[in-house]
N, C-alpha and C. Protein backbone atom coordinates (compact mmCIF):
# COMPACT_ATOMS: atom_id res chain seq x y z
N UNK A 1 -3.19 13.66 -8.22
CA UNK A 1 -2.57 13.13 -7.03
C UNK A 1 -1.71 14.20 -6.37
N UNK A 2 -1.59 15.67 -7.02
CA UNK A 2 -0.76 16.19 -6.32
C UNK A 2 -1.65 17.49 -4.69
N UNK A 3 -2.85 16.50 -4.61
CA UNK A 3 -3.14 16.56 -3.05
C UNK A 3 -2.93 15.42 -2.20
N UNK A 4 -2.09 15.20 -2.40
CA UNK A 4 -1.93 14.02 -1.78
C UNK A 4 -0.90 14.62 0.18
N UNK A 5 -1.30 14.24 0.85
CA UNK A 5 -0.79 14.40 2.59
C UNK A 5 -0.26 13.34 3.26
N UNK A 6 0.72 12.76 3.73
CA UNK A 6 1.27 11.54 4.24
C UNK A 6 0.78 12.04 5.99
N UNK A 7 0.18 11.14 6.79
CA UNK A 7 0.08 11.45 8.22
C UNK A 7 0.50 10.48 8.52
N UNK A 8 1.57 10.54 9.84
CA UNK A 8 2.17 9.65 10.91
C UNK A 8 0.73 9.26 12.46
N UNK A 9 0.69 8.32 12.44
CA UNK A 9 0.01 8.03 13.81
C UNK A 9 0.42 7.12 14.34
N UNK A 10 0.81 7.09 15.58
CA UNK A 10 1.05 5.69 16.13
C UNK A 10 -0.31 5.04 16.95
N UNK A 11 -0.10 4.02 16.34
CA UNK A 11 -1.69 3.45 17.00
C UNK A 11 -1.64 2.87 18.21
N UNK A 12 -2.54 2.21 18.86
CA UNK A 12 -2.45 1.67 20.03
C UNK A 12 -0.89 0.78 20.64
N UNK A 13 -0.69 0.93 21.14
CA UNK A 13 0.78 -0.43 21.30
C UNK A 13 0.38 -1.39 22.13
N UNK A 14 -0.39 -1.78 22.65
CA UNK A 14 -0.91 -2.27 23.56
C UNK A 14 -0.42 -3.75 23.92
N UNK A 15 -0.92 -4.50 25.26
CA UNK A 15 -0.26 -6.13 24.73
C UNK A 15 -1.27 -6.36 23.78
N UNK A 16 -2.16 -6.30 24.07
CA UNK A 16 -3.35 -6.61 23.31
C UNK A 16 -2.89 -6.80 21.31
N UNK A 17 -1.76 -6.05 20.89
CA UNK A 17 -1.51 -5.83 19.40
C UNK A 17 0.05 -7.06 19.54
N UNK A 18 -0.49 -7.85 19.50
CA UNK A 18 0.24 -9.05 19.49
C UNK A 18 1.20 -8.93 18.45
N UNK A 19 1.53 -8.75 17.33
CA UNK A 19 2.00 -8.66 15.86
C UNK A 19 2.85 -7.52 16.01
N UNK A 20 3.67 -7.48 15.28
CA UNK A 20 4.67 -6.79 15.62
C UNK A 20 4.48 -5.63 14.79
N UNK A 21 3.92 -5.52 13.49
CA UNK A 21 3.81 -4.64 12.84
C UNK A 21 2.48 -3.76 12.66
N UNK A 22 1.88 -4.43 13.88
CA UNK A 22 0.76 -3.59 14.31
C UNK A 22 1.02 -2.61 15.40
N UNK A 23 2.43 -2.90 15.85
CA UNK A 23 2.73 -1.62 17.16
C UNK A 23 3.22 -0.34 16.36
N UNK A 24 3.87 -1.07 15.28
CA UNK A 24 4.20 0.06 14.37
C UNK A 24 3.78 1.52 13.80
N UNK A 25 4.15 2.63 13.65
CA UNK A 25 3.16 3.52 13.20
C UNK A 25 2.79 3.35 11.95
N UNK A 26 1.80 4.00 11.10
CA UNK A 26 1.30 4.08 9.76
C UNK A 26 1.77 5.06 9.07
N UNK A 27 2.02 5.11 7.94
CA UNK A 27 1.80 6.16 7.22
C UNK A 27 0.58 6.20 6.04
N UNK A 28 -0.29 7.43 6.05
CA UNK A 28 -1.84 7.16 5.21
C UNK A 28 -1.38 8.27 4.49
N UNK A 29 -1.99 7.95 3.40
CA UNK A 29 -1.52 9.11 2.22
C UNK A 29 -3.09 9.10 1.75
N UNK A 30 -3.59 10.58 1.54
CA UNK A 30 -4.80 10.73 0.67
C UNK A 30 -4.72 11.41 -0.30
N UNK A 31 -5.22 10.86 -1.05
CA UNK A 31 -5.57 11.84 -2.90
C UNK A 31 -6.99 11.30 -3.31
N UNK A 32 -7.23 12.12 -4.36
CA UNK A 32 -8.55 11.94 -5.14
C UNK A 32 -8.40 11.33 -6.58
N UNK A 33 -9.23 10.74 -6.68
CA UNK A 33 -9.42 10.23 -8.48
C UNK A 33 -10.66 11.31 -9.39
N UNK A 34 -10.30 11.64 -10.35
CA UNK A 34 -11.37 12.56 -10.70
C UNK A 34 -11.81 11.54 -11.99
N UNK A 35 -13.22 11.56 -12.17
CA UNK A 35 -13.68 11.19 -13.15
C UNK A 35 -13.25 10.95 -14.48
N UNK A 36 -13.35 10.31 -15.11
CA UNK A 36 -12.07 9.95 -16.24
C UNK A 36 -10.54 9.93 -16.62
N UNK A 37 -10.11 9.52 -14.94
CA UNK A 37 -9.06 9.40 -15.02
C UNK A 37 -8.66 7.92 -14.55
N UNK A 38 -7.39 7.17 -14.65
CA UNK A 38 -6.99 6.66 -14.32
C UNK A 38 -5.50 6.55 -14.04
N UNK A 39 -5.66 6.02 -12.34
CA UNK A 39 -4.31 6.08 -12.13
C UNK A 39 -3.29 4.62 -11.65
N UNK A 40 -2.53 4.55 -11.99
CA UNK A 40 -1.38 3.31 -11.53
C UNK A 40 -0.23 3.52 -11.23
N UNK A 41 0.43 2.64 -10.29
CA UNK A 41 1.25 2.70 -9.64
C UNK A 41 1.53 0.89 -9.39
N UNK A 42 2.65 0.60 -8.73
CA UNK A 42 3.22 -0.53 -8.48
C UNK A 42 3.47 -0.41 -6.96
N UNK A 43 3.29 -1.42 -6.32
CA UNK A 43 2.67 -1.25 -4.29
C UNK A 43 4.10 -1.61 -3.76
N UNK A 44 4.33 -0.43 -3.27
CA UNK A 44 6.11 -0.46 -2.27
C UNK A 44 5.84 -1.54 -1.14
N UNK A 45 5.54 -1.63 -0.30
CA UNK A 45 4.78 -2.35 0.84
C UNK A 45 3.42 -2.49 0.76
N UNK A 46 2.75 -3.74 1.48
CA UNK A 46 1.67 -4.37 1.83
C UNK A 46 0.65 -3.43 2.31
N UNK A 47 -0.38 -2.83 1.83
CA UNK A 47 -0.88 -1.74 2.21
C UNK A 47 -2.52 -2.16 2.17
N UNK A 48 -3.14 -0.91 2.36
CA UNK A 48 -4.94 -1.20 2.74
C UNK A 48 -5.05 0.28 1.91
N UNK A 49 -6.13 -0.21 0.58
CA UNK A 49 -6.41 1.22 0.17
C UNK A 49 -8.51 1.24 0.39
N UNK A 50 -8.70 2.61 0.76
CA UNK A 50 -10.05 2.90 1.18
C UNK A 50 -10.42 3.59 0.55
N UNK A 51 -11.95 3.20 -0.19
CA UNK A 51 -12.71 4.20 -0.89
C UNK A 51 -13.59 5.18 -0.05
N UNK A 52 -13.50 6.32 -0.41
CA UNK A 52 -14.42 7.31 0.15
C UNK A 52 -15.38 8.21 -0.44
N UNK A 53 -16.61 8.74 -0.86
CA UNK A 53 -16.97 9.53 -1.73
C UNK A 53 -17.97 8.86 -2.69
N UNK A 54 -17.65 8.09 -3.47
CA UNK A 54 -17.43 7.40 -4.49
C UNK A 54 -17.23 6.25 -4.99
N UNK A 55 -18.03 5.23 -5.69
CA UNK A 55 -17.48 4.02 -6.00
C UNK A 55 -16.12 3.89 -6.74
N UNK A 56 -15.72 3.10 -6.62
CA UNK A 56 -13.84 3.09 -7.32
C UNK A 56 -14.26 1.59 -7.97
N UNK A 57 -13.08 1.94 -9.29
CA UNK A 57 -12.95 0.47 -9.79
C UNK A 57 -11.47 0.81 -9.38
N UNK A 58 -10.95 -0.93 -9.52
CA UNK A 58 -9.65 -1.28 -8.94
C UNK A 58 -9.41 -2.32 -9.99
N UNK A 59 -8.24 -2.70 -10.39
CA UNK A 59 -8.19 -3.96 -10.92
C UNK A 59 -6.47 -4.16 -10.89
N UNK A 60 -6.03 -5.49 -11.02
CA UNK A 60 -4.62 -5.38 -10.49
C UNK A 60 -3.87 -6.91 -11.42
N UNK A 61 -2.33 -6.57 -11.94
CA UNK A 61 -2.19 -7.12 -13.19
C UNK A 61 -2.00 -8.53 -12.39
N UNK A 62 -2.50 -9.86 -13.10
CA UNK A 62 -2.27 -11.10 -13.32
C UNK A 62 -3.55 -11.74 -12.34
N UNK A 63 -4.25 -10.86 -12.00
CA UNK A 63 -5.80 -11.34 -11.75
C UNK A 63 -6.89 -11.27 -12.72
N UNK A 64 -7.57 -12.13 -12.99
CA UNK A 64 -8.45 -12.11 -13.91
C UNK A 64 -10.01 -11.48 -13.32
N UNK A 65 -9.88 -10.69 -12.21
CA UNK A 65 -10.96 -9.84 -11.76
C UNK A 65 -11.01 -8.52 -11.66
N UNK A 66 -11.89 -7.96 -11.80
CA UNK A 66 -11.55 -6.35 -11.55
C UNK A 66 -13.11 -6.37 -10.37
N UNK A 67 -12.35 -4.99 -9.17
CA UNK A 67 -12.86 -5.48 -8.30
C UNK A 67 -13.50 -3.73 -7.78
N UNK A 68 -15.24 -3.80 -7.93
CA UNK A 68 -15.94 -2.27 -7.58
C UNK A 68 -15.95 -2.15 -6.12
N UNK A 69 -15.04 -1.11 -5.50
CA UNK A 69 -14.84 -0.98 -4.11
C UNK A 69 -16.05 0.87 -4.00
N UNK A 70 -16.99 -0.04 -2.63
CA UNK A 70 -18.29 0.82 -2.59
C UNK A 70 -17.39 1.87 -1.84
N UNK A 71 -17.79 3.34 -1.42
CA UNK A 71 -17.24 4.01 -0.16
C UNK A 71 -17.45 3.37 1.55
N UNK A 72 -16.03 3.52 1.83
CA UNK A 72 -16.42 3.02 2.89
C UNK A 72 -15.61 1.48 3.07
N UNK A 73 -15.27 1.08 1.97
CA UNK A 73 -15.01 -0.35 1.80
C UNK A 73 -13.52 -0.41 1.92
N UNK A 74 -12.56 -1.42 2.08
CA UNK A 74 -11.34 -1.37 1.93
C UNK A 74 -10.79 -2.35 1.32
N UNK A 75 -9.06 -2.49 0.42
CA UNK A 75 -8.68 -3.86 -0.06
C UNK A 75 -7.47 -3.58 -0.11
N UNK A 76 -6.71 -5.17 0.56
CA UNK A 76 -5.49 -5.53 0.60
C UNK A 76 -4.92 -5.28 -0.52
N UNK A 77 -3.95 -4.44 -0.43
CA UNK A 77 -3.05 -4.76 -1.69
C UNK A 77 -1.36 -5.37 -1.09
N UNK A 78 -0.78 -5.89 -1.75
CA UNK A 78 0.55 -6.70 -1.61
C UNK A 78 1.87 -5.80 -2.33
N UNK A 79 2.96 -6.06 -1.34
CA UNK A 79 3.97 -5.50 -2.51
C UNK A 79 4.08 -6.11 -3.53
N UNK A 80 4.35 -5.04 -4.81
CA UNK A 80 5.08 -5.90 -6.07
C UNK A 80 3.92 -5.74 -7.01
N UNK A 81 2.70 -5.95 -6.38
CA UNK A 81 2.16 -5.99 -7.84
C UNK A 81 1.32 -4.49 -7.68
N UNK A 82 0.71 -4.48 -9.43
CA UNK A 82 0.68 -3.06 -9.82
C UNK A 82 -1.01 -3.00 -9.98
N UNK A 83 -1.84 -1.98 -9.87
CA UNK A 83 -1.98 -2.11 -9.54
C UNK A 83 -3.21 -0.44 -10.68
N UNK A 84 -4.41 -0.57 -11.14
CA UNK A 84 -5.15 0.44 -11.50
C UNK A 84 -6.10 0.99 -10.73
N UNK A 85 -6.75 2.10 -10.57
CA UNK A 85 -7.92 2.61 -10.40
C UNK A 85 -8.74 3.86 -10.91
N UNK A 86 -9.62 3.95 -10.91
CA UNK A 86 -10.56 4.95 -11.45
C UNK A 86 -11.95 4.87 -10.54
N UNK A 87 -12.90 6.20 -11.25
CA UNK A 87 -14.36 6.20 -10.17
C UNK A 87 -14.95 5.66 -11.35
N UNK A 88 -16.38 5.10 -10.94
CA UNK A 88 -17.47 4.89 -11.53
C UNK A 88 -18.40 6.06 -11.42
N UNK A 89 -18.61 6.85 -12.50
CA UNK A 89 -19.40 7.73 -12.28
C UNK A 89 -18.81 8.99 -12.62
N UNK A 90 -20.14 10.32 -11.92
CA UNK A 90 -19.15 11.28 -12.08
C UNK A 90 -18.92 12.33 -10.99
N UNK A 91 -18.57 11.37 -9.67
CA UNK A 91 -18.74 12.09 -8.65
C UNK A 91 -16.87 11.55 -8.68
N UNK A 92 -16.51 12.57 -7.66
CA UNK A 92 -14.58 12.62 -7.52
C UNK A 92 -15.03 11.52 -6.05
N UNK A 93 -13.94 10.65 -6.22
CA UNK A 93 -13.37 9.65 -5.31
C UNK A 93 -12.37 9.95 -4.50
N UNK A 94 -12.16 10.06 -2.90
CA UNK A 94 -11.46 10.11 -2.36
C UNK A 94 -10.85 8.68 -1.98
N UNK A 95 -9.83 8.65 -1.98
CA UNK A 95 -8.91 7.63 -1.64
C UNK A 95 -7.66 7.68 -0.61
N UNK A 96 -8.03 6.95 0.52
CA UNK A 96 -6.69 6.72 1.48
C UNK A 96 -5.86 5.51 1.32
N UNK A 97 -4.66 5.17 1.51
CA UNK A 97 -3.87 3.93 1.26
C UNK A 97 -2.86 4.15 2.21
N UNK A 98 -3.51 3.24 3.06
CA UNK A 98 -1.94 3.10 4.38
C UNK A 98 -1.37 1.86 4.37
N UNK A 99 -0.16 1.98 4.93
CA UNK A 99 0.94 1.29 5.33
C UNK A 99 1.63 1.32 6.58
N UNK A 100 2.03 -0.16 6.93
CA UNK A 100 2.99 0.29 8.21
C UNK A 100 4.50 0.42 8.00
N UNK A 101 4.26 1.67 8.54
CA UNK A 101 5.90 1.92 8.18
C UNK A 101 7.50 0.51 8.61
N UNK A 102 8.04 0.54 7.73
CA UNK A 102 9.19 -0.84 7.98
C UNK A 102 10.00 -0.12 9.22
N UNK A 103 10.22 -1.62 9.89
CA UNK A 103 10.92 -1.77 10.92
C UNK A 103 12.68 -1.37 10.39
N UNK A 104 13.42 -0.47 11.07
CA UNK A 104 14.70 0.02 11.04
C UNK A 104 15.60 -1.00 10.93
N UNK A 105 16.12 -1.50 9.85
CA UNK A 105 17.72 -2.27 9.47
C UNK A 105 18.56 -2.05 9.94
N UNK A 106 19.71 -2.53 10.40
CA UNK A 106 20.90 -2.54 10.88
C UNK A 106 21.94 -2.55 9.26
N UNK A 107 22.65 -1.72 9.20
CA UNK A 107 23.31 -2.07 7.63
C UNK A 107 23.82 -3.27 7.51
N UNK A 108 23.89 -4.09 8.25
CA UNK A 108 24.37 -5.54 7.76
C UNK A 108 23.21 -6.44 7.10
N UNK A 109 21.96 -5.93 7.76
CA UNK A 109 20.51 -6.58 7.20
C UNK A 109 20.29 -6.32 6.03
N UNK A 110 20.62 -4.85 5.51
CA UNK A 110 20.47 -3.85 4.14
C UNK A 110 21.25 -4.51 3.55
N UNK A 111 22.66 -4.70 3.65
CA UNK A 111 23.30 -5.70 2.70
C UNK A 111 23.25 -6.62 1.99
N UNK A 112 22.71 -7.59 3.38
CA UNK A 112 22.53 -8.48 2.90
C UNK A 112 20.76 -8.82 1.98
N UNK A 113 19.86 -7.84 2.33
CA UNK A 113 18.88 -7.37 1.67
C UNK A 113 19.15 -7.14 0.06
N UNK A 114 20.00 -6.19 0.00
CA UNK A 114 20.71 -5.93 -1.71
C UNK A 114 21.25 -6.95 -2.06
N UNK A 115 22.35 -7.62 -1.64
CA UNK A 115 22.85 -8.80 -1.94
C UNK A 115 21.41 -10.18 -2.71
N UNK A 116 20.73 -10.26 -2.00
CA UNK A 116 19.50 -11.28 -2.28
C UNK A 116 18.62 -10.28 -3.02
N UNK A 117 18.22 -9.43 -3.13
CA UNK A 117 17.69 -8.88 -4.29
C UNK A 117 18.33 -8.78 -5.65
N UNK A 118 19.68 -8.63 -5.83
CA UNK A 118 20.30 -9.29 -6.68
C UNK A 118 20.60 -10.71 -7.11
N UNK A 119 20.60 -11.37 -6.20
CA UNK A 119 20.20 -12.81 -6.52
C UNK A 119 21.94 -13.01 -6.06
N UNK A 120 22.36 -12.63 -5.29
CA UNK A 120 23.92 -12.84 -5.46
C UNK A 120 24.17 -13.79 -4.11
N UNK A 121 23.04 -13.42 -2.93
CA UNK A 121 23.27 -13.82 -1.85
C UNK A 121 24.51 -13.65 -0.91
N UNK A 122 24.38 -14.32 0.69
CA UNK A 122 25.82 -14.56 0.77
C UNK A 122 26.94 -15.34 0.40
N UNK A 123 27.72 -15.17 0.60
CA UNK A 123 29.19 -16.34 0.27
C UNK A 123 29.04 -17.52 0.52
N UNK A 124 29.23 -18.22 0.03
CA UNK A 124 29.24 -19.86 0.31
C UNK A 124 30.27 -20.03 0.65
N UNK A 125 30.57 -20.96 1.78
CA UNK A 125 31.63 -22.12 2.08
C UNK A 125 31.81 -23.50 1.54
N UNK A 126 33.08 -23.90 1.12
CA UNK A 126 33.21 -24.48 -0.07
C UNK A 126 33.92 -25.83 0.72
């Protein structure tokens, strides 16, 4: 993974991209899987990873499927969960996995973000 390249694009903004996190830019990161390897990681944000090259196995913890992504093909992945892959075969797999980059917090949002990730929340009135 240490070819890995992050590219910024901003995609269309159009009215037409109704969703808010489709006006957003991406960030796509590419690396390769080489044949008898396997790699994992745990998914920061909601992302789309694409096989290229190469068939890929994928499989991801607390599903009871493991899932052969052809080249060319793509699959949702979610934050939080984790998340394997490897090639089938013995040709090297290219792999892209984008994301849209998060919308900018105000530090009172971040706060209160940490606050509820701790489970502490805000203050109650009594």
């Amino acid at each position: 993974m240490d070819q890995a390249s992050p590219q910024c694009m901003d995609e269309d903004s159009s009215l037409s991209a109704w969703r808010r996190d489709e006006r957003l830019p991406k960030v796509v990161l590419h690396f390769s899987v080489v044949p008898g390897t396997t790699l994992t990681w745990r998914v920061v944000a909601d992302s789309t990873l694409r096989a290229h090259g190469a068939r890929l196995w994928l499989t991801r913890v607390n599903s009871p499927y493991d899932h052969w992504l052809e080249p060319g093909s793509e699959f949702r992945l979610q934050r939080g969960e984790r998340v394997w892959i490897s090639t089938d075969g013995e040709r090297t797999a290219r792999v892209s996995l984008s994301c849209a980059l998060p919308a900018r917090r105000g530090f009172v949002t971040r706060w209160l973000g940490r606050l509820a990730w701790l489970s502490l929340g805000p203050p109650m009135t009594r």
